[in-house]
Protein backbone atom coordinates (compact mmCIF):
# COMPACT_ATOMS: atom_id res chain seq x y z
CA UNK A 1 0.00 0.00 0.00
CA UNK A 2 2.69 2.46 0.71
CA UNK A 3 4.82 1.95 -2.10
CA UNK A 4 1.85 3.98 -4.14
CA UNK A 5 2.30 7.13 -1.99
CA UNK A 6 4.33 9.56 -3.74
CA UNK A 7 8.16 10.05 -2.34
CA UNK A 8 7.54 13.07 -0.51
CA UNK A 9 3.94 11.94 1.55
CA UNK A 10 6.22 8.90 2.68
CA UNK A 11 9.14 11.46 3.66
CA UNK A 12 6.74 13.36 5.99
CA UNK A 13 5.26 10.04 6.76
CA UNK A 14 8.70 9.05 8.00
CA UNK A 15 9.26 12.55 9.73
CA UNK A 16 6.60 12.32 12.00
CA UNK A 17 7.70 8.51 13.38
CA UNK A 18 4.97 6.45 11.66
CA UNK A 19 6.70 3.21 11.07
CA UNK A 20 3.71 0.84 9.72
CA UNK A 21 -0.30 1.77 9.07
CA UNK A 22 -2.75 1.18 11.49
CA UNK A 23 -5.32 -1.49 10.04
CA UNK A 24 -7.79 1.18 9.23
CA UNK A 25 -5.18 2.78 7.11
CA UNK A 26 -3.67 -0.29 5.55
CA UNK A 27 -7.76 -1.01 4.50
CA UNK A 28 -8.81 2.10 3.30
CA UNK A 29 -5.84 4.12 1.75
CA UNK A 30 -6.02 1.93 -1.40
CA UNK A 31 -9.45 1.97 -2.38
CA UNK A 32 -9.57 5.86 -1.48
CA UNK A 33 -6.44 5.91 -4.00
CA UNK A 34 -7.98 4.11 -6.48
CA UNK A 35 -10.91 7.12 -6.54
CA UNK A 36 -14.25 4.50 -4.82
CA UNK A 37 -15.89 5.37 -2.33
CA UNK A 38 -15.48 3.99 1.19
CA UNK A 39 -17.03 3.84 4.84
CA UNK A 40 -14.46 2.69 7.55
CA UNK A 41 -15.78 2.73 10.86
CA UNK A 42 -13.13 2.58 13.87
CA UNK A 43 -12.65 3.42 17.67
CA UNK A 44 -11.51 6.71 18.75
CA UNK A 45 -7.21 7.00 18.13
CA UNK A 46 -6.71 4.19 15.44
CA UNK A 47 -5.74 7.12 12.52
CA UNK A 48 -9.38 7.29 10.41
CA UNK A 49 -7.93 10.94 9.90
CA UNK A 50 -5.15 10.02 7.98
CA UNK A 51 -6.59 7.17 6.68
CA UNK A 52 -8.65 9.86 4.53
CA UNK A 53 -5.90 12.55 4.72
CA UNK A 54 -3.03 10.87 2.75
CA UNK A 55 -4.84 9.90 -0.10
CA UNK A 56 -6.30 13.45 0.21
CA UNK A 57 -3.31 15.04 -0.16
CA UNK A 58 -1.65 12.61 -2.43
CA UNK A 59 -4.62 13.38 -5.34
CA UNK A 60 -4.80 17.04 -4.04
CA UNK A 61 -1.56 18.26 -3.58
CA UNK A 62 -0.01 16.16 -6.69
CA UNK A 63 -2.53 17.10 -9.52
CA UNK A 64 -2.16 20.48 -8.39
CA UNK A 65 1.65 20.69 -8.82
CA UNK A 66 0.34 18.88 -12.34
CA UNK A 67 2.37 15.51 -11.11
CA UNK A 68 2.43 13.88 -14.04
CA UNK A 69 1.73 10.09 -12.75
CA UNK A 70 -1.83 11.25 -11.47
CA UNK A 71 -4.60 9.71 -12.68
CA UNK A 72 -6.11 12.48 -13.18
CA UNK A 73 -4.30 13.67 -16.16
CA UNK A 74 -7.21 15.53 -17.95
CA UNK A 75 -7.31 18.33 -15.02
CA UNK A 76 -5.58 21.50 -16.09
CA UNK A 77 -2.77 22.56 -13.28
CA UNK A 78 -4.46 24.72 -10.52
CA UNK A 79 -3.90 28.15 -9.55
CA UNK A 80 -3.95 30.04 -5.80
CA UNK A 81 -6.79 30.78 -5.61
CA UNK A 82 -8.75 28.53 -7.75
CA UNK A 83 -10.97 27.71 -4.83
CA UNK A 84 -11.60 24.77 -2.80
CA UNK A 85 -10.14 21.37 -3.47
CA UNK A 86 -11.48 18.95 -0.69
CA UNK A 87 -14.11 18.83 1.64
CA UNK A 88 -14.76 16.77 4.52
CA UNK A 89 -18.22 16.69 6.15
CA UNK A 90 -18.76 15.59 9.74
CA UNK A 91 -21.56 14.75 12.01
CA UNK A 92 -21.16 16.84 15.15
CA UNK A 93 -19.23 20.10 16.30
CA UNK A 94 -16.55 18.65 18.30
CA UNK A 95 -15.27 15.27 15.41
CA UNK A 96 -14.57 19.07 12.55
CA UNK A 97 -12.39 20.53 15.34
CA UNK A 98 -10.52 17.50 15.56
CA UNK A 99 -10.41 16.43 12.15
CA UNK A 100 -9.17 20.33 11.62
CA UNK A 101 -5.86 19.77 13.93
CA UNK A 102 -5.09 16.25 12.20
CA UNK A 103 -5.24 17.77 8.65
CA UNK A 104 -3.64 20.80 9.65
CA UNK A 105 -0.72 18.76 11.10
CA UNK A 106 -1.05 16.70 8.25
CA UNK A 107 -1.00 19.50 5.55
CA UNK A 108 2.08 21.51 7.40
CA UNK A 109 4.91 20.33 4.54
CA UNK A 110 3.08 20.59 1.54
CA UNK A 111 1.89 24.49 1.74
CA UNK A 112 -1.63 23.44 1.78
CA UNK A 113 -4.53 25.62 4.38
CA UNK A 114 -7.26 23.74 6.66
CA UNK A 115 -10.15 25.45 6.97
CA UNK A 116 -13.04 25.08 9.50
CA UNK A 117 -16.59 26.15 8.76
CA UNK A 118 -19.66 25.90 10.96
């Protein structure tokens, strides 16, 4: 599964001491890279965050630095300022705020913002 992540997610993957997925991660992270659809339910603490967050940023981040192994080829290189690129929903007040600190921490080497509406 990690061998798909581009060079520089697994560098920051490596600089924050992850070693190995959680099972949640090891699950999920390829069909969210492969562009389906997925549920994953999990206790509090097992990484569903980043499980959702690296394949975020892999698409996100790469296709908008026009990395040309994407699989989204046909998109035409974004711009700052061309406007929102992901969105995460969640069910109560308190699961944004802490979704909001994992993707900020999560975001912090690839110049990306996390923003938090209401």
């Amino acid at each position: 599964m990690l061998q798909c992540l581009h060079p520089s997610i697994m560098k920051d993957i490596e600089k924050h001491g992850y070693t190995a997925p959680t099972s949640i991660q090891a699950q999920s992270m390829p069909v969210a890279l492969s562009g389906r659809d997925l549920l994953g339910c999990v206790e509090t603490g097992n990484g569903k965050t980043a499980a959702f967050n690296i394949p975020m940023i892999q698409v996100v981040y790469f296709i908008s630095m026009s990395y040309s192994e994407s699989h989204c080829l046909a998109q035409q290189p974004l711009q700052r300022g061309d406007g929102l690129l992901a969105l995460v929903l969640a069910p109560t007040r308190e699961l944004p705020q802490q979704i909001e600190r994992g993707t900020t921490h999560d975001l912090q080497s690839f110049g990306c913002e996390c923003h938090l509406c209401f």
